[in-house]
C-alpha atoms as a PDB file:
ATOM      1  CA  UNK A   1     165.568  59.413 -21.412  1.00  0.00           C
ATOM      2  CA  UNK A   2     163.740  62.401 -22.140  1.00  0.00           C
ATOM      3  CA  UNK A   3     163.051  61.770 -25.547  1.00  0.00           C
ATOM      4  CA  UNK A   4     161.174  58.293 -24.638  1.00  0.00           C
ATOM      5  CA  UNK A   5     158.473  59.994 -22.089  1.00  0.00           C
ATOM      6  CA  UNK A   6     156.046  60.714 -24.782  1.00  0.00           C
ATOM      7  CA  UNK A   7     156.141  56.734 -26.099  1.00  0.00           C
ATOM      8  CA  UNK A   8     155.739  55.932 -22.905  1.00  0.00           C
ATOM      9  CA  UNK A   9     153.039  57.949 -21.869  1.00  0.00           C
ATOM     10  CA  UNK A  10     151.226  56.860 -24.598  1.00  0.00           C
ATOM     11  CA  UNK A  11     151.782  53.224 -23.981  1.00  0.00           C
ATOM     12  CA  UNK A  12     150.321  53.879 -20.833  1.00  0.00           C
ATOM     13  CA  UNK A  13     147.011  55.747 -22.012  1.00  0.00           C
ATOM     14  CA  UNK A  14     146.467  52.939 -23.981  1.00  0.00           C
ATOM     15  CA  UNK A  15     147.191  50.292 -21.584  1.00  0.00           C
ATOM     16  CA  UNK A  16     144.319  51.821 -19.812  1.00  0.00           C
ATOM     17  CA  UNK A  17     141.875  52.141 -22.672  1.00  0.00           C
ATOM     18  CA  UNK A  18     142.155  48.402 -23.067  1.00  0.00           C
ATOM     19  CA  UNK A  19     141.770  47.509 -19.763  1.00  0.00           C
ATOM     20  CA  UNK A  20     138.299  50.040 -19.616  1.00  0.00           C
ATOM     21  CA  UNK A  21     137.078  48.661 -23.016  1.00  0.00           C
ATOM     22  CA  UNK A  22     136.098  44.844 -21.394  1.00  0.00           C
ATOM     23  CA  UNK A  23     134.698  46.379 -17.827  1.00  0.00           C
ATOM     24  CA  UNK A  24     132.398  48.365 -20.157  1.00  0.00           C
ATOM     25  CA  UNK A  25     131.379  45.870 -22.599  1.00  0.00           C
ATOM     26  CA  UNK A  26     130.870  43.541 -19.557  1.00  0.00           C
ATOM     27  CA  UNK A  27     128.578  46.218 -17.461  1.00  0.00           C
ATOM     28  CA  UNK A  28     126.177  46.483 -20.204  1.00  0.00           C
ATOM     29  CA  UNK A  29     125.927  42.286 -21.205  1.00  0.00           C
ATOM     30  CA  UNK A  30     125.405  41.896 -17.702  1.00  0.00           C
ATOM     31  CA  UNK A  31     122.471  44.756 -17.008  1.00  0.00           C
ATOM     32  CA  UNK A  32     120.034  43.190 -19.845  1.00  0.00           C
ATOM     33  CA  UNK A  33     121.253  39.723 -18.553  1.00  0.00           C
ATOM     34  CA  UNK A  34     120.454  40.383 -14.712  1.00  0.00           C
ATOM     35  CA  UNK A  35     117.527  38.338 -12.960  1.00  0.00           C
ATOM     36  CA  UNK A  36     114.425  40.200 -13.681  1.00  0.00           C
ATOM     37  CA  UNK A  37     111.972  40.507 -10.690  1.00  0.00           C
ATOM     38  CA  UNK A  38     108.683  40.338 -12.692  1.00  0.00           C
ATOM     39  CA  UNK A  39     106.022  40.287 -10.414  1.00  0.00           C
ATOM     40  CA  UNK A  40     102.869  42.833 -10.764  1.00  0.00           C
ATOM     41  CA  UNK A  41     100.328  44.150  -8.631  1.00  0.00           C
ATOM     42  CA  UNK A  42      96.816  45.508  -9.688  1.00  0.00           C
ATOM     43  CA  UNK A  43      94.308  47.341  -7.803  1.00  0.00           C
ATOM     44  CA  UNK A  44      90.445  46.819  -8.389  1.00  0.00           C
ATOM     45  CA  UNK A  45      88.666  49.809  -7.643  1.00  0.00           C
ATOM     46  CA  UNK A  46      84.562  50.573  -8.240  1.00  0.00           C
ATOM     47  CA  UNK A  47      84.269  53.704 -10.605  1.00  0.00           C
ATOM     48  CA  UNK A  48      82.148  56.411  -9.065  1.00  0.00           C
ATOM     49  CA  UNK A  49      79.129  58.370 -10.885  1.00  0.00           C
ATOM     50  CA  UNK A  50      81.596  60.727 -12.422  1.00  0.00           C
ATOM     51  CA  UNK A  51      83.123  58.550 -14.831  1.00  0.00           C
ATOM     52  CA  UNK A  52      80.882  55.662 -14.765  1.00  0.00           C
ATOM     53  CA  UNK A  53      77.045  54.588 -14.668  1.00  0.00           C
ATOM     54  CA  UNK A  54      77.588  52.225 -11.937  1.00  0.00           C
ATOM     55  CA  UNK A  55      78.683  53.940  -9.094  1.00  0.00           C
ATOM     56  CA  UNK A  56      77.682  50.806  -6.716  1.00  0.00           C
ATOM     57  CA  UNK A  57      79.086  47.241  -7.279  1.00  0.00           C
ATOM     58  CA  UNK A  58      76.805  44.969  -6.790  1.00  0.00           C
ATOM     59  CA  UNK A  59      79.236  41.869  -5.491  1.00  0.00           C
ATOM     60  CA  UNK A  60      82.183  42.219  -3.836  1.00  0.00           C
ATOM     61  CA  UNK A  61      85.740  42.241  -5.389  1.00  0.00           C
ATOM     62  CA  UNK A  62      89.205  41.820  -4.524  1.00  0.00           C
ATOM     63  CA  UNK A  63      90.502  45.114  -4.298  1.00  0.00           C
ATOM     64  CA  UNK A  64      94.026  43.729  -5.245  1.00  0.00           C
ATOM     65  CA  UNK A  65      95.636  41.161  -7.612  1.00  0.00           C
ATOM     66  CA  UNK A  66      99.305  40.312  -7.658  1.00  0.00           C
ATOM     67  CA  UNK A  67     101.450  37.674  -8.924  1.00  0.00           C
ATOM     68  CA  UNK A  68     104.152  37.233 -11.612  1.00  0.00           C
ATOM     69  CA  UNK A  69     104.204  38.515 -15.129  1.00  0.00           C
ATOM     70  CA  UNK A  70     105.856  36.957 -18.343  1.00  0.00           C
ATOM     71  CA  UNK A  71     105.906  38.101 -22.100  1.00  0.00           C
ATOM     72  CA  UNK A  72     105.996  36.559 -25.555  1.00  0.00           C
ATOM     73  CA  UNK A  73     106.639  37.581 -28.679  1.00  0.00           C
ATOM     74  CA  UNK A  74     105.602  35.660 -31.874  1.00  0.00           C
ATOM     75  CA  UNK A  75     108.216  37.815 -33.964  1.00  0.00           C
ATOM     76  CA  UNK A  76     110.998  34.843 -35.859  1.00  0.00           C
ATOM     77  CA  UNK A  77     108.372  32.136 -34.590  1.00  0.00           C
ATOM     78  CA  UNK A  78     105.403  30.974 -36.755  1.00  0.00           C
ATOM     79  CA  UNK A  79     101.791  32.412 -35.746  1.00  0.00           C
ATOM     80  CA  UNK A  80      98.914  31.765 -37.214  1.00  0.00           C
ATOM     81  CA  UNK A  81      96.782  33.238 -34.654  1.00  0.00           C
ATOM     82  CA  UNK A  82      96.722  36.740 -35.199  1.00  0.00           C
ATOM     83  CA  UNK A  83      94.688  38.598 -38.085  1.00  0.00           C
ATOM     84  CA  UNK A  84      98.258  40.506 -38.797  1.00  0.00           C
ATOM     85  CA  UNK A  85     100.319  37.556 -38.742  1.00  0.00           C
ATOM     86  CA  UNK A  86     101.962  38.765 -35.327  1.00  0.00           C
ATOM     87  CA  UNK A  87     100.998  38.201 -31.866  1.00  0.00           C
ATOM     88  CA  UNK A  88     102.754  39.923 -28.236  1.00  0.00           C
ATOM     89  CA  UNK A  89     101.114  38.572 -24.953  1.00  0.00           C
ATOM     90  CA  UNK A  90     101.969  39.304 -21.886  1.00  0.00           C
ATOM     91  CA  UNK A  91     100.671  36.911 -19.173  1.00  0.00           C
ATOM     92  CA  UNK A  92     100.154  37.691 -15.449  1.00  0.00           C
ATOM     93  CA  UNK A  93      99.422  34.591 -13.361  1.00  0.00           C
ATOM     94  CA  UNK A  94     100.218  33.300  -9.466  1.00  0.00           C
ATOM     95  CA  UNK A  95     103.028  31.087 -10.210  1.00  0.00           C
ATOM     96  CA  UNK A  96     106.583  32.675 -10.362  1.00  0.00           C
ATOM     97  CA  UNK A  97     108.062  29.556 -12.896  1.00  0.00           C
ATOM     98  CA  UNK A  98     106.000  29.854 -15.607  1.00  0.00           C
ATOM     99  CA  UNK A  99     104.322  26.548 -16.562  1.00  0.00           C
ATOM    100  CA  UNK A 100     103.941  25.417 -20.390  1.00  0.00           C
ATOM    101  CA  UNK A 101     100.453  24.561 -21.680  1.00  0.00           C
ATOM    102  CA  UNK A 102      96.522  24.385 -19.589  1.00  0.00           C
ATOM    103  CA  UNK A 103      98.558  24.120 -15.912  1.00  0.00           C
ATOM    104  CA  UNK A 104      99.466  28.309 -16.124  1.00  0.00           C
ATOM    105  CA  UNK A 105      95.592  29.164 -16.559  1.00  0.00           C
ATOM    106  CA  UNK A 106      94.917  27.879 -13.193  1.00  0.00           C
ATOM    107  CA  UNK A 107      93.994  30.496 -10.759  1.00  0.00           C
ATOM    108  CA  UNK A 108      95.100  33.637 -11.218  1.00  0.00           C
ATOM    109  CA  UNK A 109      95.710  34.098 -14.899  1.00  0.00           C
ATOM    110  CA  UNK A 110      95.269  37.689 -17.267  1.00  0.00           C
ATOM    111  CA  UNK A 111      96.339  38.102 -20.809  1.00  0.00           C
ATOM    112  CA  UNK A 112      97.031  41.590 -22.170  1.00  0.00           C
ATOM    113  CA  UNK A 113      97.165  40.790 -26.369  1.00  0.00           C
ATOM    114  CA  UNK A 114      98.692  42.987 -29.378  1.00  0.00           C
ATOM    115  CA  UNK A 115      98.346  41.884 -32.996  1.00  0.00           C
ATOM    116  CA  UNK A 116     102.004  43.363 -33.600  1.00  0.00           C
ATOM    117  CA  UNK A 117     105.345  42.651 -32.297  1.00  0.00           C
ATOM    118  CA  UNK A 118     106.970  43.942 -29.005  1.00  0.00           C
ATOM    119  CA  UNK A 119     105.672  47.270 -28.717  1.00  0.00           C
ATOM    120  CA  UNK A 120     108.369  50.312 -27.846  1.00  0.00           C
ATOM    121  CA  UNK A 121     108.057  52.587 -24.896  1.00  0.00           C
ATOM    122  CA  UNK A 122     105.497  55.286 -24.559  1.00  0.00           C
ATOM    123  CA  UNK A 123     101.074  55.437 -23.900  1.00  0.00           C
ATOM    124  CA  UNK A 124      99.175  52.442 -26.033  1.00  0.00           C
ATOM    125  CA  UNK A 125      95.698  52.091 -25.663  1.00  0.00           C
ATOM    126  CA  UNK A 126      93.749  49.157 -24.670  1.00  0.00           C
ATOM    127  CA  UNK A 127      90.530  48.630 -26.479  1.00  0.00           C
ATOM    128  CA  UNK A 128      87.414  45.752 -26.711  1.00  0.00           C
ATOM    129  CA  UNK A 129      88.242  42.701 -29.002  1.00  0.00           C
ATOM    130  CA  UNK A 130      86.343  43.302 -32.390  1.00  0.00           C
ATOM    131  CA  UNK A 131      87.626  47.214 -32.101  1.00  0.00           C
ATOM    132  CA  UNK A 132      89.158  48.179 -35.646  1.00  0.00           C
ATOM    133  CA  UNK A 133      92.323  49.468 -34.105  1.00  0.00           C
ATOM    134  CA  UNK A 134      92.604  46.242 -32.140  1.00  0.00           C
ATOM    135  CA  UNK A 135      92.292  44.042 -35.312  1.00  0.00           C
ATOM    136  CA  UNK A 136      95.100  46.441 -36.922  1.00  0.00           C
ATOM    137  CA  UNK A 137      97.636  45.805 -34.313  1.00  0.00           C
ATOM    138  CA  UNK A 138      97.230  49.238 -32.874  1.00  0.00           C
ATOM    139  CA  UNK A 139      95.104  48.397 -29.246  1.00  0.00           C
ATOM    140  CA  UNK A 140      95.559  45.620 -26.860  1.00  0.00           C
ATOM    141  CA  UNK A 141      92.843  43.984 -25.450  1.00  0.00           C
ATOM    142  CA  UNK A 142      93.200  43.089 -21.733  1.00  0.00           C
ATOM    143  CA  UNK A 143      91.466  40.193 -19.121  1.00  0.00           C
ATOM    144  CA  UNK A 144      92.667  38.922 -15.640  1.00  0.00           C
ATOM    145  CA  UNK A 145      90.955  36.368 -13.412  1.00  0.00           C
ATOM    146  CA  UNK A 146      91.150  35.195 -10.203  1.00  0.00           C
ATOM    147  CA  UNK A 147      90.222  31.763 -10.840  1.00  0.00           C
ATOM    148  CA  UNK A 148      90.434  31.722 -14.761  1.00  0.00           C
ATOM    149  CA  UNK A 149      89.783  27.327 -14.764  1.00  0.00           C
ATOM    150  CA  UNK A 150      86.640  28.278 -13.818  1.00  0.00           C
ATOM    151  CA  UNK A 151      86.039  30.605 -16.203  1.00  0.00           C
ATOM    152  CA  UNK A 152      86.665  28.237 -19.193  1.00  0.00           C
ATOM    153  CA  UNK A 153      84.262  25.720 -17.447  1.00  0.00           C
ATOM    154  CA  UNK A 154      82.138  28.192 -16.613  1.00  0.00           C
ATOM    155  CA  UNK A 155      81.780  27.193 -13.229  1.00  0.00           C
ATOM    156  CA  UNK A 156      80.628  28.992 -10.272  1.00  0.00           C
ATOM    157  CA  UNK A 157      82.024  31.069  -8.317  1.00  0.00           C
ATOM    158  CA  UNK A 158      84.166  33.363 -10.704  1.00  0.00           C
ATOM    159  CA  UNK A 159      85.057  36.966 -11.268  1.00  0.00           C
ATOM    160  CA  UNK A 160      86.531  37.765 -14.495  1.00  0.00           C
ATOM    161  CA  UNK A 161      87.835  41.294 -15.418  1.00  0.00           C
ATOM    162  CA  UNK A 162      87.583  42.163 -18.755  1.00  0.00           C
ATOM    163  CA  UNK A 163      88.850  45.780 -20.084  1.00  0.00           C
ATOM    164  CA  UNK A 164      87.242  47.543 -22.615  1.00  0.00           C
ATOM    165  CA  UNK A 165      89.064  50.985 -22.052  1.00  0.00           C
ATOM    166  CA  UNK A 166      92.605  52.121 -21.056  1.00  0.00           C
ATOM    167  CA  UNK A 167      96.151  52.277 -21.545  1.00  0.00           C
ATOM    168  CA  UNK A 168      99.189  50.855 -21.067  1.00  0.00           C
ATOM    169  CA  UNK A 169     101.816  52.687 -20.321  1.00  0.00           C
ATOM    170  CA  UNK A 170     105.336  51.104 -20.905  1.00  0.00           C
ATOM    171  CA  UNK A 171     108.704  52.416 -19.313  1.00  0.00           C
ATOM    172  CA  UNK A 172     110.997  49.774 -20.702  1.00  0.00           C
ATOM    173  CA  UNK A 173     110.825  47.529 -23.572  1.00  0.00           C
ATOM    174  CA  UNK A 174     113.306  45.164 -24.499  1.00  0.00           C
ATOM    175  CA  UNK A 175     114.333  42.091 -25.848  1.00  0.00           C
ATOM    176  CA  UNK A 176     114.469  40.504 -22.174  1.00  0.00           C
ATOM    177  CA  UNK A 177     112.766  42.913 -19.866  1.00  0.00           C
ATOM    178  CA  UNK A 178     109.064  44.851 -19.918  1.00  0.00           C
ATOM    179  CA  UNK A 179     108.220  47.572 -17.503  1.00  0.00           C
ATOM    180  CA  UNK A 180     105.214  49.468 -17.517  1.00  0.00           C
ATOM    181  CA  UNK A 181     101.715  50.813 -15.695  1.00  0.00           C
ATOM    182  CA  UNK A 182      98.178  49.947 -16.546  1.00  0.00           C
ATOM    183  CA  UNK A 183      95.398  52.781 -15.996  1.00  0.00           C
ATOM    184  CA  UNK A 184      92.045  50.833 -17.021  1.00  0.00           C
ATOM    185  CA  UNK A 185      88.341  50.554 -17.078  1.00  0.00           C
ATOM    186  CA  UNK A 186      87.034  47.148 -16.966  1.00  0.00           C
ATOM    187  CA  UNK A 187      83.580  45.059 -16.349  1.00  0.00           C
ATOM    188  CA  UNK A 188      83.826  42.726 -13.786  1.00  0.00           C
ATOM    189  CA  UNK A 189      82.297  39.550 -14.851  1.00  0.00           C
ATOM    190  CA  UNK A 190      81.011  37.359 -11.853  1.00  0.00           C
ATOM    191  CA  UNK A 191      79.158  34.368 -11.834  1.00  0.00           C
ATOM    192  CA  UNK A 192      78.008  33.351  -8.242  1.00  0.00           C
ATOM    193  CA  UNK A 193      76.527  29.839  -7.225  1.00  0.00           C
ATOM    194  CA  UNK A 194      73.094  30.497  -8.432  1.00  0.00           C
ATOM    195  CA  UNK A 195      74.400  30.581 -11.941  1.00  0.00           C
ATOM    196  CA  UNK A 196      73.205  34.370 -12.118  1.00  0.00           C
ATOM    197  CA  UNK A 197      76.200  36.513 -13.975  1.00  0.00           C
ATOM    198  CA  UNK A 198      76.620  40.224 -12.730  1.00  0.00           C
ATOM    199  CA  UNK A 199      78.403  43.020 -14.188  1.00  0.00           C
ATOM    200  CA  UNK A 200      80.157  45.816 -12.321  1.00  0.00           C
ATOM    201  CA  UNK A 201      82.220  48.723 -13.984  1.00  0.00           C
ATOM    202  CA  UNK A 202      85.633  48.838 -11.898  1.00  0.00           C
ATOM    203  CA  UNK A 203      89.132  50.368 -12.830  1.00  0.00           C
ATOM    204  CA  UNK A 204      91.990  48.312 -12.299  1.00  0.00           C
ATOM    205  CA  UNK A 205      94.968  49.941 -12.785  1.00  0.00           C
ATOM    206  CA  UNK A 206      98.738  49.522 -11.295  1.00  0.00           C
ATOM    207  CA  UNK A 207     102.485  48.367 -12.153  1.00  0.00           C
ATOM    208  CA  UNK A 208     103.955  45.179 -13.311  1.00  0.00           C
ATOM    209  CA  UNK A 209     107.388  43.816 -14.961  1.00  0.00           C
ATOM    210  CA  UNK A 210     107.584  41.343 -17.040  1.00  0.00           C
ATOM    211  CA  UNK A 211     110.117  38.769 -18.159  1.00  0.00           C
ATOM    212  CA  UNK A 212     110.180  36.653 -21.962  1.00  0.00           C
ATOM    213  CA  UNK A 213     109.315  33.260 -22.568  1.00  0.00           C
ATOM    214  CA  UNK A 214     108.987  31.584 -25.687  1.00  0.00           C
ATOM    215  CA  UNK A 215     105.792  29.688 -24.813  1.00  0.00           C
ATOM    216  CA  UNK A 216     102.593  30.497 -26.382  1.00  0.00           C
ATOM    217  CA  UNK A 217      99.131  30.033 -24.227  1.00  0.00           C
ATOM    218  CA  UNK A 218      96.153  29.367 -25.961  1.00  0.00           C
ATOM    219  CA  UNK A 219      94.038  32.004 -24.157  1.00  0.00           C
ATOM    220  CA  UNK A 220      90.657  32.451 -25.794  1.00  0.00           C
ATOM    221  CA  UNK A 221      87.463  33.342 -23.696  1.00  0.00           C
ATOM    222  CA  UNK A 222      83.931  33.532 -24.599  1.00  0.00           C
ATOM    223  CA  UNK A 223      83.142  36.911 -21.956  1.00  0.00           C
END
């Protein structure tokens, strides 16, 4: 009997392996696969003389955005958008299902744009479009809205905010799943119901997560 106990111990050992091998396999399919709770939440704050001409605002702001917050990523699709040939968005809007086509730029609505694929983790800096390191891929450009129909019709009343310095500040970036902070400096764009356009320097800064889709929005702007 004696002479078995090793064999069998090692039977056993194994048995065990096996049985861990799935559980683990199945733990980390089921982390990346998990519901992602993408949602965001900006604040909109006036810059004071330290760091900014324009210590006053001259209109009044929201001092707070939040909504939902999506990603694409043009990599194994065709773009011909980009001047590099790749494109990431990530789109922030008020609807938690994210709607194909002109119906997810009503309302709320923000695009932060990269001319590269899905960026890794770490600081990337968020620049004006036109900048050189924009146009190679290496800056994203950032605007959100409140009401970003009326910016494309250019009807009154609207505040767009458009960032021109920054960064972005990601924490996780995978395949499914984007986690990060934005620290920014933006104008705020508003058109009131005279017609007369004002524009206020503001940071807007804060976290957001975001979840893929395979949709690409058509997000252009003239501001």
């Amino acid at each position: 009997m004696d002479r078995f106990s090793p064999t069998r111990t090692l039977m056993i050992t194994l048995g065990a392996l096996l049985l861990l091998l799935p559980a683990c396999d199945s733990g980390g399919a089921s982390e990346e696969e998990e519901d992602v709770n993408n949602q965001f939440s900006l604040t909109i704050s006036p810059l004071n003389s330290s760091t900014a001409p324009l210590a006053t605002p001259k209109q009044t702001h929201s001092d707070s955005l939040q909504g939902w917050s999506f990603f694409y990523d043009s990599e194994g699709r065709h773009s011909d958008t980009s001047p590099t040939g790749d494109l990431f968005l990530i789109y922030f809007n008020n609807t938690e299902a994210f709607q194909d086509g002109e119906a997810v730029k009503e309302g709320l609505f923000g695009v932060a744009s990269l001319y590269d694929n899905r960026p890794p983790t770490g600081s990337h800096p968020i620049g004006d479009a036109g900048d050189e390191a924009v146009n190679e891929g290496d800056a994203f450009t950032f605007f959100i809205s409140e009401n970003f129909d009326a910016v494309q019709n250019q009807t009154f009343p609207f505040t767009l905010y458009r960032v021109h310095d920054g960064t972005l500040e990601l924490s996780h970036s995978t395949d499914h799943k984007l986690k990060g902070t934005f620290e920014t400096q933006a104008q705020a764009i508003t058109l009131d119901s005279t017609g007369t356009i004002t524009r206020d320097t503001v940071s807007v800064s804060g976290p957001f997560t975001a979840e893929d889709v395979e949709t690409y929005v058509n997000t252009s702007t003239q501001f």
